[in-house]
C-alpha atoms as a PDB file:
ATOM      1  CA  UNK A   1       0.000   0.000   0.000  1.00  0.00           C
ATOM      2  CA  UNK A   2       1.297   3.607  -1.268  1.00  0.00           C
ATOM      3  CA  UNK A   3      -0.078   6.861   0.244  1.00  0.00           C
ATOM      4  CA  UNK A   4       0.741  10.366  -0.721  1.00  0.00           C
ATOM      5  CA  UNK A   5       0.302  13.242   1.939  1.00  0.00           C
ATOM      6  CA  UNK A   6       0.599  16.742   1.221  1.00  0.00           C
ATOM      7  CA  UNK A   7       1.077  19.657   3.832  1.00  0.00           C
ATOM      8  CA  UNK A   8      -0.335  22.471   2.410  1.00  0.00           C
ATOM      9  CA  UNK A   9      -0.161  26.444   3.400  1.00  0.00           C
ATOM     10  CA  UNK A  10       0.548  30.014   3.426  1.00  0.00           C
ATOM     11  CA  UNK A  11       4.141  31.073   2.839  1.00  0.00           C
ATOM     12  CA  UNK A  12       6.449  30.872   5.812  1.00  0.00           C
ATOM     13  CA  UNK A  13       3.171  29.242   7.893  1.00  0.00           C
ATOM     14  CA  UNK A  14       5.795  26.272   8.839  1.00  0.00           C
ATOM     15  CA  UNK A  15       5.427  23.337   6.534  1.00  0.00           C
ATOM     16  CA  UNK A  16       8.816  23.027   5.855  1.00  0.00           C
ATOM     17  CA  UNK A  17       9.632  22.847   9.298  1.00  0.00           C
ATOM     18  CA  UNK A  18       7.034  20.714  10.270  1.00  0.00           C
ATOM     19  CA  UNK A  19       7.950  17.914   7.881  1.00  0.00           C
ATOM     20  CA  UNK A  20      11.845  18.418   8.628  1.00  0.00           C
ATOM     21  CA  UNK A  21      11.022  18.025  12.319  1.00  0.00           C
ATOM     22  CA  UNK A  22       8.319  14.907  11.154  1.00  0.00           C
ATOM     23  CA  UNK A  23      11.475  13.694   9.083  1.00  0.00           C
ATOM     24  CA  UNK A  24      13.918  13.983  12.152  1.00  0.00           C
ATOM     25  CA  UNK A  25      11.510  11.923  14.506  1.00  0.00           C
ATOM     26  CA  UNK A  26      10.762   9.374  12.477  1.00  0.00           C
ATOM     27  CA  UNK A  27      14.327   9.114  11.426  1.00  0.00           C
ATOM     28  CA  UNK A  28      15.050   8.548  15.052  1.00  0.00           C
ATOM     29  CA  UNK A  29      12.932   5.474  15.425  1.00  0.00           C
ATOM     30  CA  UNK A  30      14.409   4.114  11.470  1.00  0.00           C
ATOM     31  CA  UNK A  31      11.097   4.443  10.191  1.00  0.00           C
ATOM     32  CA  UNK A  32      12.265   6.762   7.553  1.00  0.00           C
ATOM     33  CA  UNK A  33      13.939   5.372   3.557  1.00  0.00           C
ATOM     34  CA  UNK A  34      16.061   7.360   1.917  1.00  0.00           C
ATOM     35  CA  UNK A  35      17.266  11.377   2.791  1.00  0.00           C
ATOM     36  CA  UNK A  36      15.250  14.571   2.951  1.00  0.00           C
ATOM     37  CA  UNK A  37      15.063  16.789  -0.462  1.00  0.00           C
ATOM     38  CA  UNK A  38      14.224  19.987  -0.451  1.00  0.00           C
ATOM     39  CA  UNK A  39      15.395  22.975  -2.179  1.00  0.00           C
ATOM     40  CA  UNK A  40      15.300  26.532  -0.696  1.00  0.00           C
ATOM     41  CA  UNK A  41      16.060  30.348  -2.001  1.00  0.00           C
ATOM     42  CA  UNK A  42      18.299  32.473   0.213  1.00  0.00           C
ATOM     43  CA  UNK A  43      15.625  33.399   2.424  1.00  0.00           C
ATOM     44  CA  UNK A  44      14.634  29.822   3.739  1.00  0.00           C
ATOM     45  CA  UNK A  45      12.100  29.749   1.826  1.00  0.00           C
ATOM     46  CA  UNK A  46      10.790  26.122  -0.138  1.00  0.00           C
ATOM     47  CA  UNK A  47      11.314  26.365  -3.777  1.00  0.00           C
ATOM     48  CA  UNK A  48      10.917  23.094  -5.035  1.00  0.00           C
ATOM     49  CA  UNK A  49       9.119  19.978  -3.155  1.00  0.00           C
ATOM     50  CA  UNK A  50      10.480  18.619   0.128  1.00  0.00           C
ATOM     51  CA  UNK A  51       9.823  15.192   0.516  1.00  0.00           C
ATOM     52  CA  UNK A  52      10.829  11.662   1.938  1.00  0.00           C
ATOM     53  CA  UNK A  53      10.118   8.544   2.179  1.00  0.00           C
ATOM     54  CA  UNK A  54       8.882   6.462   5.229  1.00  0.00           C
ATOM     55  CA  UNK A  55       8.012   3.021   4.899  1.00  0.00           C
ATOM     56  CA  UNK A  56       5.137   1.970   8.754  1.00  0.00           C
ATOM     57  CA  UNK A  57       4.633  -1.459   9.595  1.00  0.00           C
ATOM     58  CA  UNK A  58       0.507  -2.166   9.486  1.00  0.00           C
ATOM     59  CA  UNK A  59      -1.045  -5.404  10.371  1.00  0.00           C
ATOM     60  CA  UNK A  60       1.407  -7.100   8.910  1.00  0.00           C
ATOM     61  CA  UNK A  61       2.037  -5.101   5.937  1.00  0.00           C
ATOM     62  CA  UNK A  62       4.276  -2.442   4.652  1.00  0.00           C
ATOM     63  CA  UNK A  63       2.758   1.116   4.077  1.00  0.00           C
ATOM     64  CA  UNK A  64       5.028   3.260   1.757  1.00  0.00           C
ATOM     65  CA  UNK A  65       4.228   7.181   2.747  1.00  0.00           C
ATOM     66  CA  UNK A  66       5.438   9.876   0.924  1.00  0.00           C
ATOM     67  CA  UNK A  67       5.291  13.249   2.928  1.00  0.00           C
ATOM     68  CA  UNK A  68       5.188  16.090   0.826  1.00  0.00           C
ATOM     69  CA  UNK A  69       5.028  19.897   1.165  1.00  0.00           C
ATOM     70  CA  UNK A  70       3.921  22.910  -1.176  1.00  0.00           C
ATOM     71  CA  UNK A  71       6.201  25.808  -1.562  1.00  0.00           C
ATOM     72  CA  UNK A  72       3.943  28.693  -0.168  1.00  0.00           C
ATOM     73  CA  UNK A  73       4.805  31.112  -3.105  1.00  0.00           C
ATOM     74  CA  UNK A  74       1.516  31.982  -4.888  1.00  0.00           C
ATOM     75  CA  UNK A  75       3.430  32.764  -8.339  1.00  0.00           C
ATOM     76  CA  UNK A  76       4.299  28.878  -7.850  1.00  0.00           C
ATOM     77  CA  UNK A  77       0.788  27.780  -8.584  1.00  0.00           C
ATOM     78  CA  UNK A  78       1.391  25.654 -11.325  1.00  0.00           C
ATOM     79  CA  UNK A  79       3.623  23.359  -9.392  1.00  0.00           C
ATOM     80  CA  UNK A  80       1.307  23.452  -6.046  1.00  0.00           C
ATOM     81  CA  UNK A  81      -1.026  22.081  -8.347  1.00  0.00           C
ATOM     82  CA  UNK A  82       1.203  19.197  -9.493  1.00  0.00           C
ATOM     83  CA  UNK A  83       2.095  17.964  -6.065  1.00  0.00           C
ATOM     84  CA  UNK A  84      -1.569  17.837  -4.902  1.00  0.00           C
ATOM     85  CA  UNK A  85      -1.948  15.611  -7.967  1.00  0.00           C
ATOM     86  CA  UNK A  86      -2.779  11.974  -6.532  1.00  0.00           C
ATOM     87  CA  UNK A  87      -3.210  12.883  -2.991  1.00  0.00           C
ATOM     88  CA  UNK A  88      -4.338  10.185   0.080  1.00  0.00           C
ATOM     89  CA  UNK A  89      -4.059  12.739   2.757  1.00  0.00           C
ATOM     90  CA  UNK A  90      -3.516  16.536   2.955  1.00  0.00           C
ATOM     91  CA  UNK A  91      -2.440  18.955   5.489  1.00  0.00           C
ATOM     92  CA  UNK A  92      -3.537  22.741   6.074  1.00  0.00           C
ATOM     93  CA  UNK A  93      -0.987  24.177   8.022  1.00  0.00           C
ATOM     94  CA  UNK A  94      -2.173  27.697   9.346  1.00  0.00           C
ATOM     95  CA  UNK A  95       0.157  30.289  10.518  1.00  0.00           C
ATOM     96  CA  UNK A  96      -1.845  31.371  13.702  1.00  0.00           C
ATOM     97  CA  UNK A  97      -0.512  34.769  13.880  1.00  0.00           C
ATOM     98  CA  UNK A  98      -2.941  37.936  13.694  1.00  0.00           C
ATOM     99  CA  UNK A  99      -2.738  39.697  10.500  1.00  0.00           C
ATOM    100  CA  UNK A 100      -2.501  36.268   8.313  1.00  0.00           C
ATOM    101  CA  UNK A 101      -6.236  35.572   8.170  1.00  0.00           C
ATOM    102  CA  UNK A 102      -6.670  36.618   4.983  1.00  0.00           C
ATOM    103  CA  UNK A 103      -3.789  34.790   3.539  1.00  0.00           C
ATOM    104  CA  UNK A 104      -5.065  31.762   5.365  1.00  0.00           C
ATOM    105  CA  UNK A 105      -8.467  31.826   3.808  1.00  0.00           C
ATOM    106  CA  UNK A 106      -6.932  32.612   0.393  1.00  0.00           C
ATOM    107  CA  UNK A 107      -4.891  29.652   0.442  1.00  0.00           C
ATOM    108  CA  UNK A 108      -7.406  27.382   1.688  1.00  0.00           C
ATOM    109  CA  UNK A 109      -9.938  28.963  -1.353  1.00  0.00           C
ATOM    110  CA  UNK A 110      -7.012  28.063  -3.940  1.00  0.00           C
ATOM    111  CA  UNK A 111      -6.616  24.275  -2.058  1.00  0.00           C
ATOM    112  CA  UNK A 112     -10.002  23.485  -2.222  1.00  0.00           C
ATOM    113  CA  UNK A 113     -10.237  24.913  -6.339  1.00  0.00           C
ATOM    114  CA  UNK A 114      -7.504  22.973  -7.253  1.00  0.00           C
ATOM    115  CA  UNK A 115      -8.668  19.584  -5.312  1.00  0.00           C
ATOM    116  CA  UNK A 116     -12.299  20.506  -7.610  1.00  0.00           C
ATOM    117  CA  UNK A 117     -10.258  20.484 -10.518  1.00  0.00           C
ATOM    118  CA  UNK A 118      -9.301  17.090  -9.776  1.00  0.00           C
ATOM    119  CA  UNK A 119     -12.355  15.385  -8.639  1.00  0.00           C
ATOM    120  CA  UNK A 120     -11.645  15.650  -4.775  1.00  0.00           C
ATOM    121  CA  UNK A 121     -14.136  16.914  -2.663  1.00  0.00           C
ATOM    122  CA  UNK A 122     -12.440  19.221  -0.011  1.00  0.00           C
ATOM    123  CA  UNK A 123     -15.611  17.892   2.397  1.00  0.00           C
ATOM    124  CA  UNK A 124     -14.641  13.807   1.939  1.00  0.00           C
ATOM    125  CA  UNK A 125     -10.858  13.973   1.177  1.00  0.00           C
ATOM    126  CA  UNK A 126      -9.168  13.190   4.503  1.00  0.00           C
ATOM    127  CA  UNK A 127      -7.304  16.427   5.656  1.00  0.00           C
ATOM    128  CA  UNK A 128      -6.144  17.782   9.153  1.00  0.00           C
ATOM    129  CA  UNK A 129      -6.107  21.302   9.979  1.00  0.00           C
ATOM    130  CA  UNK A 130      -2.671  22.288  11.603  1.00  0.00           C
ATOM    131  CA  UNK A 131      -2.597  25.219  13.740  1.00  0.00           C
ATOM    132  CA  UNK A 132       1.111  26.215  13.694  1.00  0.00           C
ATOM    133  CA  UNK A 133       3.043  28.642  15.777  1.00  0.00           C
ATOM    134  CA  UNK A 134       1.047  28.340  18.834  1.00  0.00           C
ATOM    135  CA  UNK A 135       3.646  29.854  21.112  1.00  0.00           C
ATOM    136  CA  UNK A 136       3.281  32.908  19.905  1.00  0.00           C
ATOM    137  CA  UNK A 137       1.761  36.037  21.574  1.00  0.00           C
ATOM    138  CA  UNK A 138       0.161  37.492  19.169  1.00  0.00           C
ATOM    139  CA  UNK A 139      -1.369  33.813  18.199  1.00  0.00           C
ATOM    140  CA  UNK A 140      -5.370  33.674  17.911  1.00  0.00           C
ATOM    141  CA  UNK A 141      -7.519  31.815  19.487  1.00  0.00           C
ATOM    142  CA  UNK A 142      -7.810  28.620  17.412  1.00  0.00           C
ATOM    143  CA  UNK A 143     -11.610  29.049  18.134  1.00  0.00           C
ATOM    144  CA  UNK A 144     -11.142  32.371  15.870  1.00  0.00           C
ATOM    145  CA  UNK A 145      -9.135  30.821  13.322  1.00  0.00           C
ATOM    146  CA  UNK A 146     -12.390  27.778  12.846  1.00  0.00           C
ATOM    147  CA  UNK A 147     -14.322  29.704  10.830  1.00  0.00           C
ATOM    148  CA  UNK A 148     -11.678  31.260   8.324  1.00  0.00           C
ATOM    149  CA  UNK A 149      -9.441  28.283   8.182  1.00  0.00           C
ATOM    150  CA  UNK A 150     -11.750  24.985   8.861  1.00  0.00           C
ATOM    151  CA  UNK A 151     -15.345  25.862   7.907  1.00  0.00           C
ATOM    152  CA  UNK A 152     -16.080  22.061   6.909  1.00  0.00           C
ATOM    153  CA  UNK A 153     -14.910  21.353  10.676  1.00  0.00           C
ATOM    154  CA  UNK A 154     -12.068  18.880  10.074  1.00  0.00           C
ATOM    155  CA  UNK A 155      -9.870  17.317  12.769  1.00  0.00           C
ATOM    156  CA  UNK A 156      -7.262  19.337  13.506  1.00  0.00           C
ATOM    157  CA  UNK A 157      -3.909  19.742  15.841  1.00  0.00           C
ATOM    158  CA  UNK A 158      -2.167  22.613  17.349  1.00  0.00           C
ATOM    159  CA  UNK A 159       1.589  22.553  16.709  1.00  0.00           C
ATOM    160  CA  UNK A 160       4.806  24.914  17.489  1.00  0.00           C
ATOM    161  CA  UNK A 161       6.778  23.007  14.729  1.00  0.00           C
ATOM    162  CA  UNK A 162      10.350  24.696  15.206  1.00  0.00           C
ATOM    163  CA  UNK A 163      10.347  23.046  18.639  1.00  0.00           C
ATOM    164  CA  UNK A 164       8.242  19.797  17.320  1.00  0.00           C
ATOM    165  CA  UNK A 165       5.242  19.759  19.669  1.00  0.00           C
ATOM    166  CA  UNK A 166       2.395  18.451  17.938  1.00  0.00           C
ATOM    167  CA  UNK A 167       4.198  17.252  14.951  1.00  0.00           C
ATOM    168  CA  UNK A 168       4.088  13.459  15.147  1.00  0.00           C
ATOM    169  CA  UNK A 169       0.434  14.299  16.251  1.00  0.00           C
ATOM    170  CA  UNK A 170      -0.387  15.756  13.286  1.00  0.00           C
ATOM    171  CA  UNK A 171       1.043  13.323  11.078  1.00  0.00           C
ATOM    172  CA  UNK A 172      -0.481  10.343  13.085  1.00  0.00           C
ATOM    173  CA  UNK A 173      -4.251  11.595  12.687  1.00  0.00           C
ATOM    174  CA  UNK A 174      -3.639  12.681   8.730  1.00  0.00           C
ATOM    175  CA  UNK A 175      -2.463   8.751   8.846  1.00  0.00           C
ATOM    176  CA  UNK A 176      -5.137   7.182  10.371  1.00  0.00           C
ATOM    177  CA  UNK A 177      -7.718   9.237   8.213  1.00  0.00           C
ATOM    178  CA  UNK A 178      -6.181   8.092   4.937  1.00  0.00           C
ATOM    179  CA  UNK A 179      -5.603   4.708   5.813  1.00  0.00           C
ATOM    180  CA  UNK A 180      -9.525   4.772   6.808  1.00  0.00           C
ATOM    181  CA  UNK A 181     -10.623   6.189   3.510  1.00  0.00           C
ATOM    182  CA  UNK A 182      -8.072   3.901   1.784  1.00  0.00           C
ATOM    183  CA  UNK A 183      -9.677   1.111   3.391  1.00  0.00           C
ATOM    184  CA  UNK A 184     -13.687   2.180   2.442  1.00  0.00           C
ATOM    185  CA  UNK A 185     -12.614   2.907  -0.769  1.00  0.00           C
ATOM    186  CA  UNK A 186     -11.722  -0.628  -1.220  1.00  0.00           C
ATOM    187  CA  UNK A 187     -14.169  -2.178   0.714  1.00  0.00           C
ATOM    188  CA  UNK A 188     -16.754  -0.417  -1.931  1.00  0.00           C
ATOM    189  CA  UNK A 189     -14.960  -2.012  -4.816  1.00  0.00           C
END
């Protein structure tokens, strides 16, 4: 079994560190195959995909994950759209800070567009909601953020990535919701 899973987001919201910090744990407990790719510009900030492998042990079975993230760039459209291509599971990671609201909501608006354009339905495709940089002060409530950011109620997590908190969280409930829609899909063939 093969799943794909996407973290999605705003510019500098933290998906990058989240899935180096997700790479670094499981890494830790050899649960990862191969390195960590990514490619940045001068001002840390994703140009091209990062991505690795990790391969989980499941009744039995081998599940091969591939953990993915979306540079945050708008201008790199085009190739946000390509990653999200074939996705099992899919991240929103929100940069909690007041004053990103709107970029929040735009991003989500151009997720759930491009998972329309390829048949998904933003309401059944599994996706977790990742509040990110929760140790800030000038953080908002996460009950604030609901509306804007998660208006189809989705799970969701509250992480501080650059120290890891919440990470593995995260990455264990986006797992166990597309292993569960893995498994109905098949069940309905």
């Amino acid at each position: 079994m093969k799943l794909k899973i996407v973290f999605f987001g705003a510019s500098l919201a933290g998906k990058s560190t989240t899935v180096r910090q997700l790479y670094k744990i499981l890494k830790e407990r050899n649960l990862t195959k191969g390195d960590f790719v990514s490619m940045e510009t001068d001002e840390n900030r994703t140009l091209f995909v990062e991505l690795f492998l990790t391969q989980l042990p499941l009744d039995g079975e081998q599940v091969d994950v591939k953990v993915l993230t979306t540079p945050g760039q708008f201008r790199l459209h085009p190739l946000r759209k390509a990653i999200l291509q074939g996705v099992d599971g899919l991240v929103f990671t929100v940069d909690s800070q007041k004053g990103r609201e709107e970029v929040n909501f735009l991003v989500l608006r151009e997720m759930a567009y491009v998972l329309k354009e390829f048949g998904y339905d933003l309401y059944k495709i599994p996706v977790v909601v990742q509040y990110n940089k929760r140790d800030l002060e000038n953080a908002l409530p996460v009950e604030e953020l609901q509306p804007i950011c998660n208006p189809w109620d989705a799970p969701y997590t509250e992480t501080v990535a650059t120290k890891g908190i919440g990470v593995l969280e995260t990455f264990r409930l986006i797992l166990q919701q597309a292993l569960r829609s893995y498994v109905e899909e098949k069940s309905r063939k």
